[in-house]
Protein backbone atom coordinates (compact mmCIF):
# COMPACT_ATOMS: atom_id res chain seq x y z
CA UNK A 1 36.41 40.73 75.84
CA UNK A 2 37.91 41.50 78.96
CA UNK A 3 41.58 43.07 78.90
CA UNK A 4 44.02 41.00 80.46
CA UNK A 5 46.61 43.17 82.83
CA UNK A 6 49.31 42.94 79.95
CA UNK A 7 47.17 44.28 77.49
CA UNK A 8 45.80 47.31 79.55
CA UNK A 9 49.49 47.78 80.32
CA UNK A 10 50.15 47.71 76.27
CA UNK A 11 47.42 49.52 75.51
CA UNK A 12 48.07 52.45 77.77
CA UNK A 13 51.59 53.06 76.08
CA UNK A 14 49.55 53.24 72.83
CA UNK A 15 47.24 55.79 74.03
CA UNK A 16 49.30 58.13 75.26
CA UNK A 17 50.18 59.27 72.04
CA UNK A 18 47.26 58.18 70.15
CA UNK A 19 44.35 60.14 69.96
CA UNK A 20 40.78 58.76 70.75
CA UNK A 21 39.92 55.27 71.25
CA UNK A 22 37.66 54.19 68.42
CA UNK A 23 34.78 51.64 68.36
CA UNK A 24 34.44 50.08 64.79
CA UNK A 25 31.58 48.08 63.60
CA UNK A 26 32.07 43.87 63.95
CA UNK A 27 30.68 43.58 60.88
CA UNK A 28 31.99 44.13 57.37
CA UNK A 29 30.49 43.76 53.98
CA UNK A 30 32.67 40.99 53.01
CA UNK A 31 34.15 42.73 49.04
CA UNK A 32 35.59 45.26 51.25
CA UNK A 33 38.54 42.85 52.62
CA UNK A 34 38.52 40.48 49.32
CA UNK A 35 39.14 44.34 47.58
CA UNK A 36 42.19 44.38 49.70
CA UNK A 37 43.54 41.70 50.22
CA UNK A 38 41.58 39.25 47.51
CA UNK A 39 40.21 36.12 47.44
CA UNK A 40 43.57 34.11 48.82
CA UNK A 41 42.07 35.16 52.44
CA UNK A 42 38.40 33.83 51.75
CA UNK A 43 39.25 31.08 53.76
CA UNK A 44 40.08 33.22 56.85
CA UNK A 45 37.07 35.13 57.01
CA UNK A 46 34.03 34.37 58.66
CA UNK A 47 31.24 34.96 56.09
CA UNK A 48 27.63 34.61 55.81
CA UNK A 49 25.00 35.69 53.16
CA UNK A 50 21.72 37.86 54.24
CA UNK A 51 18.67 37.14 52.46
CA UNK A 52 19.35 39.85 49.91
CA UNK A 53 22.54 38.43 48.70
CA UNK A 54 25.18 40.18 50.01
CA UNK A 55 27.97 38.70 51.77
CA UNK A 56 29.21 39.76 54.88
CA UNK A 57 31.92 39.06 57.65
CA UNK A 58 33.27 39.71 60.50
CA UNK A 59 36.50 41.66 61.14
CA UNK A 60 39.73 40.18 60.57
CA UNK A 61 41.10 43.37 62.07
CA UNK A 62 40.82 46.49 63.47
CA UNK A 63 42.37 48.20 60.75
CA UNK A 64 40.00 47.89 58.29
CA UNK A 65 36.86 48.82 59.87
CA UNK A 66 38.23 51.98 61.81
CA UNK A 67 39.84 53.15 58.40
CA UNK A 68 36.56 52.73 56.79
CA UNK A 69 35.03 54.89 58.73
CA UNK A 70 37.37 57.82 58.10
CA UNK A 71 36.83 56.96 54.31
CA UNK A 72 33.45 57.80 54.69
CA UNK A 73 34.07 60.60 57.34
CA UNK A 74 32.29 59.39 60.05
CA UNK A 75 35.86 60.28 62.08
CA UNK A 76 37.85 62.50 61.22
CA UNK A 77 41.51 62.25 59.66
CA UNK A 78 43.30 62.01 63.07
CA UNK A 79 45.34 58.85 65.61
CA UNK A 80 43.06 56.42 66.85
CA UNK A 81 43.62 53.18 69.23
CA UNK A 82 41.44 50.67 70.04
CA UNK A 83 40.79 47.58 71.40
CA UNK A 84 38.69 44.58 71.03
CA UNK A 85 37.87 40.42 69.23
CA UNK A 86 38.29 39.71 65.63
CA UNK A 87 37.99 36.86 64.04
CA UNK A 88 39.84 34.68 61.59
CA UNK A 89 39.58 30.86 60.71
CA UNK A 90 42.62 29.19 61.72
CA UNK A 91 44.83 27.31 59.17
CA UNK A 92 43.57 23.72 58.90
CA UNK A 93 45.86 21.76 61.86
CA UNK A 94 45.94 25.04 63.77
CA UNK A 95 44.60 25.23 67.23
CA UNK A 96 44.72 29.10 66.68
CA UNK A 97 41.25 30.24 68.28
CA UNK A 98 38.64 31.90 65.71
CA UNK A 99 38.82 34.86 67.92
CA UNK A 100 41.00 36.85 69.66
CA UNK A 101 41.96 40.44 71.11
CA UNK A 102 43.34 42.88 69.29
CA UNK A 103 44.94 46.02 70.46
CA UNK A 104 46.55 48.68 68.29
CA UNK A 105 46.78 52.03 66.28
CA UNK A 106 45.82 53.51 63.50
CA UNK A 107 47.64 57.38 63.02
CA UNK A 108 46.03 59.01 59.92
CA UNK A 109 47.07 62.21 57.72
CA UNK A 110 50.18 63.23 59.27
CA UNK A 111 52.07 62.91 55.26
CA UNK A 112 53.39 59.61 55.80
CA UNK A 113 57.01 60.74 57.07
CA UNK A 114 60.21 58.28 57.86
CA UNK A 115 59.66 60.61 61.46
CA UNK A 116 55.97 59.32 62.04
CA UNK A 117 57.51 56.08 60.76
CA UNK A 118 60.04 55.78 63.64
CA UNK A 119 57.70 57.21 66.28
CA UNK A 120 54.96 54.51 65.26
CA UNK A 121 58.12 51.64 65.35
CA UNK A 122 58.78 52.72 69.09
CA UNK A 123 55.50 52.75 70.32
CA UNK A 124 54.60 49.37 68.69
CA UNK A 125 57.77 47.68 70.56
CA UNK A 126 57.19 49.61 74.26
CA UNK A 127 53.90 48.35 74.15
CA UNK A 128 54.96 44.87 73.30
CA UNK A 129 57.53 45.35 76.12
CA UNK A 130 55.16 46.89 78.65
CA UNK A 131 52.86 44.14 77.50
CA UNK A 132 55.02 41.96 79.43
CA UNK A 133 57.37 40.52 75.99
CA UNK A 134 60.81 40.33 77.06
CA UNK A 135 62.36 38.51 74.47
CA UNK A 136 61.80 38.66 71.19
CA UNK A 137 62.82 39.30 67.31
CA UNK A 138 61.90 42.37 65.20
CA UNK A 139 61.75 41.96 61.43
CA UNK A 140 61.38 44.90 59.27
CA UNK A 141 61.31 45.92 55.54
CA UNK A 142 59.83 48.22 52.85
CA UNK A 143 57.36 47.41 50.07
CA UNK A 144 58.39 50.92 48.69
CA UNK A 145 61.68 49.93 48.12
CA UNK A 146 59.83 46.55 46.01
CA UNK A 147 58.03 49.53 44.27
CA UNK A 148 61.41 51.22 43.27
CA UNK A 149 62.43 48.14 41.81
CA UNK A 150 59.70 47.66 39.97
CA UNK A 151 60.16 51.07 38.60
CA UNK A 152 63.65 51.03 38.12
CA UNK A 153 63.41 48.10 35.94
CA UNK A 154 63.00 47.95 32.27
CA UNK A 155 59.75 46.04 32.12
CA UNK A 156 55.68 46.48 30.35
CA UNK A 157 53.68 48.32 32.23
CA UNK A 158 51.33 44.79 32.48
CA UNK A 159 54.30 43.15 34.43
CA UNK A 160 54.99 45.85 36.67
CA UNK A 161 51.52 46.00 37.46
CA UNK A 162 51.57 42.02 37.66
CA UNK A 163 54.74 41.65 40.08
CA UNK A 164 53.01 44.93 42.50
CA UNK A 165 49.91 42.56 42.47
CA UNK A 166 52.16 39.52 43.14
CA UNK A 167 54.03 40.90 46.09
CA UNK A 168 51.03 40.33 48.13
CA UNK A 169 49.75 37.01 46.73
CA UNK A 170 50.17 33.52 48.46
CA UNK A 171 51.91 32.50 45.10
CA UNK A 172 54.53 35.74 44.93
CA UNK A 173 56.79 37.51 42.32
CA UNK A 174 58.65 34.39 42.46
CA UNK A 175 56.28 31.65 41.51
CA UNK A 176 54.56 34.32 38.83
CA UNK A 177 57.96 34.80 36.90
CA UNK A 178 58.52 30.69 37.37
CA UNK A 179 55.14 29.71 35.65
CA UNK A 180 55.39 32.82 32.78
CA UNK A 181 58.79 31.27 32.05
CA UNK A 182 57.58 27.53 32.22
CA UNK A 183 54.81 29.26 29.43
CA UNK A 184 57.21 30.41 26.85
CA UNK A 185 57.59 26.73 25.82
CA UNK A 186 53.93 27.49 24.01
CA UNK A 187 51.86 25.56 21.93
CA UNK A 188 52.61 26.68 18.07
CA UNK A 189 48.37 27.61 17.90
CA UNK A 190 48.67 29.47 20.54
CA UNK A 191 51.64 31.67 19.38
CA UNK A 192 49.73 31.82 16.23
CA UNK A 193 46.23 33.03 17.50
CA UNK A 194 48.67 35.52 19.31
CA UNK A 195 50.17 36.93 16.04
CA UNK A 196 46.98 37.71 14.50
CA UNK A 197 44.75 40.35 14.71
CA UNK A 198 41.19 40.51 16.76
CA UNK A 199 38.84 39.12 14.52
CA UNK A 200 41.18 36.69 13.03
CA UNK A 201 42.12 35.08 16.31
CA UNK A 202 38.40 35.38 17.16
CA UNK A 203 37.99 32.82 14.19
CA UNK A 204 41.00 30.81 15.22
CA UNK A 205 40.00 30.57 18.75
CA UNK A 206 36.87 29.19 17.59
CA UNK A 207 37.93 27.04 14.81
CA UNK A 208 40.41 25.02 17.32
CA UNK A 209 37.70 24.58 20.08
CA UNK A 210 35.19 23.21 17.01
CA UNK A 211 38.54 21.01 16.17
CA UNK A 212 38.70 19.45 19.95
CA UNK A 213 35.31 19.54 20.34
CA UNK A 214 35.49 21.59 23.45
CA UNK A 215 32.80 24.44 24.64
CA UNK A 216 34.46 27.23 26.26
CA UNK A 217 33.14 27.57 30.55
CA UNK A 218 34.66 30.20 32.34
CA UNK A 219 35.25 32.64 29.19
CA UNK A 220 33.81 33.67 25.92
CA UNK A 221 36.08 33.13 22.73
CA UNK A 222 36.65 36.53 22.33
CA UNK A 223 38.00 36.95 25.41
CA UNK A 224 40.54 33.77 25.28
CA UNK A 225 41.73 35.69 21.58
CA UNK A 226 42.28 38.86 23.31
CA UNK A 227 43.86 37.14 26.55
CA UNK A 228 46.43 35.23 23.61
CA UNK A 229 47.23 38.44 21.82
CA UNK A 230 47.98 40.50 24.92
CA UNK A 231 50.54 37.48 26.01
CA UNK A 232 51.96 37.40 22.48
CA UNK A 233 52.81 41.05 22.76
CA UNK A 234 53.74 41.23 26.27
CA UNK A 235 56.18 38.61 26.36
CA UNK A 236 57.72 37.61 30.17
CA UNK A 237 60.74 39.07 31.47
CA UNK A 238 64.09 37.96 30.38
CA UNK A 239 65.46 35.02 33.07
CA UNK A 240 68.03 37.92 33.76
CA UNK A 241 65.63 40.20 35.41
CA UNK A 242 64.09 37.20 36.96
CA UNK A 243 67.04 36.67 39.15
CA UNK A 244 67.02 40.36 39.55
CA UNK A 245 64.08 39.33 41.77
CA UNK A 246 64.94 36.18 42.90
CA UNK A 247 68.29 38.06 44.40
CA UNK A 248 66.23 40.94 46.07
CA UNK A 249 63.65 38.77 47.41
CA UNK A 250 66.50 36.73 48.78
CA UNK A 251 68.05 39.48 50.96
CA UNK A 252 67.78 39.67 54.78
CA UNK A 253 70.60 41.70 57.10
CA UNK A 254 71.13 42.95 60.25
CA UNK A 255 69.92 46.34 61.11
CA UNK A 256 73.36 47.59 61.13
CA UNK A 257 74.20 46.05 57.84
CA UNK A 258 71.19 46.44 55.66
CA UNK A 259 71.41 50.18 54.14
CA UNK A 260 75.01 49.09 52.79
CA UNK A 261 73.54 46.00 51.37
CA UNK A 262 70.74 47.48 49.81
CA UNK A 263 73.09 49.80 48.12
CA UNK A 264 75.34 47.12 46.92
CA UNK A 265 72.61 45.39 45.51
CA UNK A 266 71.79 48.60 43.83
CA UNK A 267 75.01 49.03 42.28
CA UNK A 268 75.17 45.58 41.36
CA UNK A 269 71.72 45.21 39.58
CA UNK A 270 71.96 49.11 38.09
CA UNK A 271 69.68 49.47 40.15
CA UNK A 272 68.28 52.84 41.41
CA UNK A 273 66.12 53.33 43.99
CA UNK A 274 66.15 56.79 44.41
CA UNK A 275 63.87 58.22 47.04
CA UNK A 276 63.36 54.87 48.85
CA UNK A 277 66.19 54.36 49.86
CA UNK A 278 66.99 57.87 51.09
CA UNK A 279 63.91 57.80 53.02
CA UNK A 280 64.92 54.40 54.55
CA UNK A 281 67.78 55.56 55.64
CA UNK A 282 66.90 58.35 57.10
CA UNK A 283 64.20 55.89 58.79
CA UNK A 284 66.88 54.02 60.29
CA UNK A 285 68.88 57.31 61.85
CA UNK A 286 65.87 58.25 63.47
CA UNK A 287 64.47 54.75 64.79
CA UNK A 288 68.54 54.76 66.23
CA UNK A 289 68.03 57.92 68.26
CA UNK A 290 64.60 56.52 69.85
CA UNK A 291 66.27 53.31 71.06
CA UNK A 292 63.52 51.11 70.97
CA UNK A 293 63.32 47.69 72.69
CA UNK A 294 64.33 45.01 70.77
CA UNK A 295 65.70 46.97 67.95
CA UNK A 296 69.33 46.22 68.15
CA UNK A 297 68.93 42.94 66.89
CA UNK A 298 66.28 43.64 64.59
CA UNK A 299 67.03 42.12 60.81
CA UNK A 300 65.41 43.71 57.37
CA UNK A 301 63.59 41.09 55.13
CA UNK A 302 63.00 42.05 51.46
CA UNK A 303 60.24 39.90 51.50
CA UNK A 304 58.70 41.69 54.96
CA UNK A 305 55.14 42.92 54.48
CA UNK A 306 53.32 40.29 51.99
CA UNK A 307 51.05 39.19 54.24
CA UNK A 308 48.71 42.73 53.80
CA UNK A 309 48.39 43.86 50.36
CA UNK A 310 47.21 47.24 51.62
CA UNK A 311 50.89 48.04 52.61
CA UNK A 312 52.95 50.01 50.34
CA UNK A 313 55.67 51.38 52.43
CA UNK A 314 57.57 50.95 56.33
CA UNK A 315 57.00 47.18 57.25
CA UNK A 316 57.62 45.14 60.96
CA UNK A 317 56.64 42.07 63.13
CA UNK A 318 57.79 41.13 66.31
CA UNK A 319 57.49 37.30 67.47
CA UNK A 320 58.78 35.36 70.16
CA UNK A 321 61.89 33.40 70.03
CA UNK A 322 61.07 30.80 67.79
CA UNK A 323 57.66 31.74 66.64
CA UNK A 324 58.30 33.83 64.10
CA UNK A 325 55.41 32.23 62.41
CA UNK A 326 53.53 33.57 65.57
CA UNK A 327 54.07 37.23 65.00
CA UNK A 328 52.88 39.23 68.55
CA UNK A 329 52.57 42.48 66.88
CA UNK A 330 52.65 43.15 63.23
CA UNK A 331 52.31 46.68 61.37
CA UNK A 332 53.01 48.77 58.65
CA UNK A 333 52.64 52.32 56.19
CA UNK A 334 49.35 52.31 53.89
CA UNK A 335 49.34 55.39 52.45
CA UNK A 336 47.08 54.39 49.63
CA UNK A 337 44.66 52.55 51.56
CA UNK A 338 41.93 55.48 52.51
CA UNK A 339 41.60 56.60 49.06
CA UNK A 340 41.23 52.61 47.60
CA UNK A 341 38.19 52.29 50.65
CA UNK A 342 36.82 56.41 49.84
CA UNK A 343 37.03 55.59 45.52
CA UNK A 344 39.33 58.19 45.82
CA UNK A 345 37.46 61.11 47.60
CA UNK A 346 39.36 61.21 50.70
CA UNK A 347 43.35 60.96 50.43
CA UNK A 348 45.24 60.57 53.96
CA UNK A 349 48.74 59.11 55.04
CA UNK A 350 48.33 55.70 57.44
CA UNK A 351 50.45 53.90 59.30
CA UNK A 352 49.21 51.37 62.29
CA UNK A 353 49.95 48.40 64.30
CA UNK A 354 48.29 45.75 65.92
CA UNK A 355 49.22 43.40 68.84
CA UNK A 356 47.14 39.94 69.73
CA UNK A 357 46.72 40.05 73.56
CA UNK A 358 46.72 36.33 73.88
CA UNK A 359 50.19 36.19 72.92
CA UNK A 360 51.43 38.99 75.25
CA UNK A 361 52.98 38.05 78.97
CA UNK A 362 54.31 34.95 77.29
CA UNK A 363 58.24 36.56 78.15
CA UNK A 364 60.53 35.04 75.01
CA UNK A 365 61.89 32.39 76.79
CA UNK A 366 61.27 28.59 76.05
């Protein structure tokens, strides 16, 4: 695809401090993105099946595909850009095209600082800007801070792992607390298979499908007596930390506000979230000393960042005045993604961005 003058003009900002340009494959076996992001985006992707079995698609990003290849060291740990189509399925109604151009960065193994954090912020937004955006919104958050939370708060390790899971999910933290709460209201088999130990509520299980004369389908009855016992030992979280959630979830601010109202939230909730907020703050100092465009009236999200669930720290989008369901540039820390794609042989900071040239030289106005 041909780059339009705004996105050569974008793209130029980006590679001035971004290394080489990289040229990732199209193609993508397709358990690599339902790994990441799982199966809610299925019906994004554009899939086939070879005559061997496997599933394939092609890129919904650049990301994935250039960090790939540094998880399996065909490039180095180092900055890339590039530039060039995915593809993605529109929503149903949409008359979103199936593919676009992409143009971005992808900075790897520079220890994830909230320096390399600002730096990556700023060049995002003076692409944008030299892309031809004049006005737009930023929106910005942190999934670490989500992570602190979770950590700070007295819950099983099964929940915490649940609600990290859930942050990502079409059907968040929120809805996952509503339904486990809407559960407690049990049937009194169930809590009694739950009480009992393996082989008992093996028998149980088994017994009260023979009673309603029901074969199991998607699992065996052991399984369904170990799923109930887990549950009746790893009871939901009280409705109290539930609005714990709800609360946080809840927040937005100004830039200028958002540091003191994280901290109030802290002290309100007992709340500590230690390093992550330190580091956000000292985010925020240095993203104020680079003046980027747009940033002044930028406004921090809590719930910033689900749409990835490879992100796990510094989150932002910029759209045009009122698209924000039209985001021009998205990115975000991933720290943790190189090692999930290597199994863990190759460990490297990431942090990227990507901007869809269609929607550059579009101003802000209406």
């Amino acid at each position: 695809m041909k780059l339009t003058p705004e996105a050569s003009a974008a793209l130029a900002r980006i590679a001035r401090v971004s290394g080489v340009r990289a040229e990732p494959l199209a193609l993508l076996p397709a358990e690599v993105i339902l790994e990441l992001s799982g199966e809610a985006v299925r019906s994004r992707l554009c899939t086939f099946t070879d005559a061997s079995g496997a599933e394939h698609c092609l890129r919904p990003d650049l990301t994935t595909p250039i960090a790939q290849m540094v998880a399996s060291g065909e490039l180095p740990v180092a900055r890339y850009h590039g530039a060039g189509p995915v593809y993605r399925l529109p929503p149903r109604g949409s008359d979103e095209p199936v593919e676009h151009l992409q143009i971005g960065f992808e900075w790897f193994g520079n220890s994830g600082s909230p320096a390399e954090d600002a730096e990556a912020l700023a060049v995002a937004l003076e692409a944008a800007q030299a892309g031809g955006v004049t006005r737009a919104n930023v929106r910005f958050g942190d999934v670490a801070i989500y992570r602190a939370l979770l950590a700070a708060l007295p819950l099983s390790p099964q929940w915490r792992d649940r609600l990290r899971r859930a942050f990502s999910r079409r059907k968040g933290p929120r809805e996952l607390l509503a339904a486990a709460r809407r559960r407690t209201d049990v049937a009194e088999a169930v809590v009694r298979i739950g009480a009992l130990a393996q082989d008992d509520a093996l028998r149980a299980v088994e017994q009260e499908l023979a009673a309603l004369g029901l074969e199991p389908v998607a699992r065996a009855p052991a399984e369904i007596a170990r799923r109930l016992r887990e549950k009746a030992t790893d009871p939901a979280p009280a409705d109290s930390l539930a609005r714990v959630f709800d609360d946080y979830l809840d927040m937005t601010a100004p830039v200028g506000d958002c540091a003191a109202a994280l901290a109030e939230f802290g002290r309100q909730a007992d709340v500590d979230f230690g390093s992550a907020l330190e580091e956000f703050n000292e985010r925020l100092a240095l993203v104020a000393k680079l003046k980027p465009p747009f940033w002044g009236d930028a406004v921090f999200s809590a719930e910033a960042g689900r749409r990835f669930e490879y992100y796990d720290g510094f989150v932002f989008d910029l759209a045009l005045d009122g698209e924000s369901d039209r985001p021009v540039l998205s990115g975000g820390r991933y720290d943790g993604l190189i090692a999930r794609l290597s199994a863990g042989s190759v460990k490297a900071s990431g942090i990227g961005a990507a901007i869809r040239a269609d929607r550059l030289g579009r101003g802000g106005g209406r």
